[in-house]
Structure formats: C-alpha cells, structure tokens
C-alpha atoms as a PDB file:
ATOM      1  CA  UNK A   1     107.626  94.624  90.726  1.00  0.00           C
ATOM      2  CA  UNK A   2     105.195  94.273  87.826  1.00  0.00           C
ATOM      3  CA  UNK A   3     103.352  96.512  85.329  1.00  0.00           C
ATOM      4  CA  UNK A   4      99.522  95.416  84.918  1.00  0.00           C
ATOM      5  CA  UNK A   5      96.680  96.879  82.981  1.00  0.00           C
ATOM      6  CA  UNK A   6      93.961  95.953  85.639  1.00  0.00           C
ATOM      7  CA  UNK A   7      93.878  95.381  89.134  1.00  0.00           C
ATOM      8  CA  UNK A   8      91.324  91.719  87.970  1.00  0.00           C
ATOM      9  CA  UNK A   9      93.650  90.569  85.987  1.00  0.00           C
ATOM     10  CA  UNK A  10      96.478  91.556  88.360  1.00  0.00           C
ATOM     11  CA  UNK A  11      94.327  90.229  91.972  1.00  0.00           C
ATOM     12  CA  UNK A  12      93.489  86.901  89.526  1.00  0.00           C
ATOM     13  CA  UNK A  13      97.588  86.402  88.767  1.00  0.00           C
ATOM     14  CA  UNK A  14      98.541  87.014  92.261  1.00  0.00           C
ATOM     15  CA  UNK A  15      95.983  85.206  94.414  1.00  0.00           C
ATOM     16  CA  UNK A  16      94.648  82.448  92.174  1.00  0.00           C
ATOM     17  CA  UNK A  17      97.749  80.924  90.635  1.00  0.00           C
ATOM     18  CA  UNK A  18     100.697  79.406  91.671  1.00  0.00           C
ATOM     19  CA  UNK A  19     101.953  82.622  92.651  1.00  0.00           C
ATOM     20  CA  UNK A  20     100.107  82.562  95.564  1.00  0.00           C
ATOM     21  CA  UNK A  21     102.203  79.793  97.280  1.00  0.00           C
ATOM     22  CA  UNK A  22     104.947  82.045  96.391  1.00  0.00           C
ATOM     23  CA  UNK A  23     103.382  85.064  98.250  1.00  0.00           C
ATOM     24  CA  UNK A  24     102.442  82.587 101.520  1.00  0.00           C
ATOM     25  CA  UNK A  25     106.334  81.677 101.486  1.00  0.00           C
ATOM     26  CA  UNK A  26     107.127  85.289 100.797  1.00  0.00           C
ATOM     27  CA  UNK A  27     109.755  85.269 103.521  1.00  0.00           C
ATOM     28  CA  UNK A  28     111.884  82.624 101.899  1.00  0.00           C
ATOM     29  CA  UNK A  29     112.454  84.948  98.742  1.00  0.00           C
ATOM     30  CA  UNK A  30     111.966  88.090  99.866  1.00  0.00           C
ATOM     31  CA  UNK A  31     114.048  90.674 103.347  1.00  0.00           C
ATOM     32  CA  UNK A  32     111.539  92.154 104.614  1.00  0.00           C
ATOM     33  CA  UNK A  33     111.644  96.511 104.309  1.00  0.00           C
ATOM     34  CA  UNK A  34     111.382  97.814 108.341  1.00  0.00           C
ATOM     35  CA  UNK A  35     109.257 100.665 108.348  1.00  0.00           C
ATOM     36  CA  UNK A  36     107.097 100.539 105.708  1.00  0.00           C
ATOM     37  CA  UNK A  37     104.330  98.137 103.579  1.00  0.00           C
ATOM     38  CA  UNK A  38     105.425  95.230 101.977  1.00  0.00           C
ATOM     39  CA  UNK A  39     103.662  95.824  98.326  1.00  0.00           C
ATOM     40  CA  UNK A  40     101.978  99.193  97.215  1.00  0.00           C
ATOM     41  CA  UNK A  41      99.627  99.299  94.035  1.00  0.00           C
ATOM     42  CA  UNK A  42      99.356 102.383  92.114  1.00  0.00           C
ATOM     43  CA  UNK A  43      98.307 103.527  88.639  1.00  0.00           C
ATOM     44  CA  UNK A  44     100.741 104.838  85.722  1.00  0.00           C
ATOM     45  CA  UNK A  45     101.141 106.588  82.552  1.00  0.00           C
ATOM     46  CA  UNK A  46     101.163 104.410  79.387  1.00  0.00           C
ATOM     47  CA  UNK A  47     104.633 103.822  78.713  1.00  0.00           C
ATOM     48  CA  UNK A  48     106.132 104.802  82.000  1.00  0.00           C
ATOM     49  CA  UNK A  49     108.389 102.551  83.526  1.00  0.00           C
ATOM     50  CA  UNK A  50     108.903 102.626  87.016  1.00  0.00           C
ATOM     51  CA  UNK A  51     111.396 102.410  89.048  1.00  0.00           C
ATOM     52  CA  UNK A  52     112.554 100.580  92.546  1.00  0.00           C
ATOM     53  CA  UNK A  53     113.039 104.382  93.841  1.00  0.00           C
ATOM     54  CA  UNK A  54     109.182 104.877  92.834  1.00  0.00           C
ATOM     55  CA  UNK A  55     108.235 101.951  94.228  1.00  0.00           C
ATOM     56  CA  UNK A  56     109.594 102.216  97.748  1.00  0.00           C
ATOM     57  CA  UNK A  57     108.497 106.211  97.723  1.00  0.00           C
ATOM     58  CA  UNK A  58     105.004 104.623  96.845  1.00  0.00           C
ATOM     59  CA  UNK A  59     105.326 101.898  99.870  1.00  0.00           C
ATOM     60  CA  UNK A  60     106.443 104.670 102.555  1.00  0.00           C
ATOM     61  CA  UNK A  61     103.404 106.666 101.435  1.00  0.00           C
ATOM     62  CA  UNK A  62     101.156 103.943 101.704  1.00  0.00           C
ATOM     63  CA  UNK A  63     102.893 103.514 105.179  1.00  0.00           C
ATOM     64  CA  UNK A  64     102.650 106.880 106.529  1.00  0.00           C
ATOM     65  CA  UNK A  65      99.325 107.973 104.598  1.00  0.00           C
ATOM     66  CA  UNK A  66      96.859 105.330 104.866  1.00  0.00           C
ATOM     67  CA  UNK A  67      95.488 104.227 100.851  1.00  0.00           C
ATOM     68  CA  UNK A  68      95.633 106.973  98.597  1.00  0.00           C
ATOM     69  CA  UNK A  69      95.148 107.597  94.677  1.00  0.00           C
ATOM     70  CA  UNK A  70      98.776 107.517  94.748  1.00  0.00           C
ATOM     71  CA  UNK A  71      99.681 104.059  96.884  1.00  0.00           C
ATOM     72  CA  UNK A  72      96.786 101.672  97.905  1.00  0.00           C
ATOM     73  CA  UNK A  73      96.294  97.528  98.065  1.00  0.00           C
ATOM     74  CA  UNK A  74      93.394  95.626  96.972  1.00  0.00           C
ATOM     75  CA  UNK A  75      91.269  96.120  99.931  1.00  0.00           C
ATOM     76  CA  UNK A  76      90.558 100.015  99.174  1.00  0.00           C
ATOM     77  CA  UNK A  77      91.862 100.295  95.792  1.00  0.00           C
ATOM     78  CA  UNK A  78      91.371 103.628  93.658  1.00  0.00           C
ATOM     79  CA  UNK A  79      90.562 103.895  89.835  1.00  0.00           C
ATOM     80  CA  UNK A  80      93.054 105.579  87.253  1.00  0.00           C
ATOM     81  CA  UNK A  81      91.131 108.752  87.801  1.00  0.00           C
ATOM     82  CA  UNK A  82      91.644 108.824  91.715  1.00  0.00           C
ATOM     83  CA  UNK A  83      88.007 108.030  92.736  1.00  0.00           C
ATOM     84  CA  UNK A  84      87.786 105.073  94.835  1.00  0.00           C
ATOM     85  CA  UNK A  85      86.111 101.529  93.771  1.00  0.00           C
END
C-alpha cells in the first residue's frame, strides 16, 4: 500500500518502471485475497494515514460495488471531488 498525490504520477510509477515486472510476477510476492479485487485506488485527506483495515474495506467495495468515488482502478478513476475523469 502506498500514499500518492496523483493518479499520473502514481499510473507512471506503477506501469512504466521496474515495478511493473514486479506487478506481472505479482503472484510470487503477493497470496492472493478470495473474494474480492486485488488493488483498490481511492482518494484521502491530507495527513490521513490509512490503514490495511481501510484498504481491504475499500477492495470489498470495489468488489461488490462496481468503481465508485470511494474505491475505483485506473480504468474509471474518479477525481478528489467524486466526479469521474
């Protein structure tokens, strides 16, 4: 879990840096959750640090809801304000 101040900069870091071999081998560092979405992005206060509780509450939302203002991925992301890109 990390704490970015854009989705760019964030999408740029994940997919077009090393760490993108690390997300194709995903399954060699990660056990997968059964049930519910493997990453969730949402936005937070300034300051706010969240937790592993907040994240998995964000992936089972994702999971059960479909992209929302409060869980979504890249592909049908939402702004700070909840409006969608």
């Amino acid at each position: 879990m990390s704490v970015w101040q854009s989705l760019d900069h964030l999408f740029e870091f994940a997919y077009k840096t090393v760490h993108a071999k690390l997300i194709r081998d995903r399954q060699k560092w990660f056990e997968p959750v059964e049930g519910i979405a493997n990453m969730a992005l949402w936005w937070i206060a300034e300051g706010h640090q969240p937790t592993v509780e907040e994240a998995l509450a964000r992936m089972r939302r994702l999971t059960e809801s479909g992209p929302t203002p409060e869980a979504f991925v890249f592909s049908l992301p939402f702004d700070a304000g909840g409006r969608p890109f």
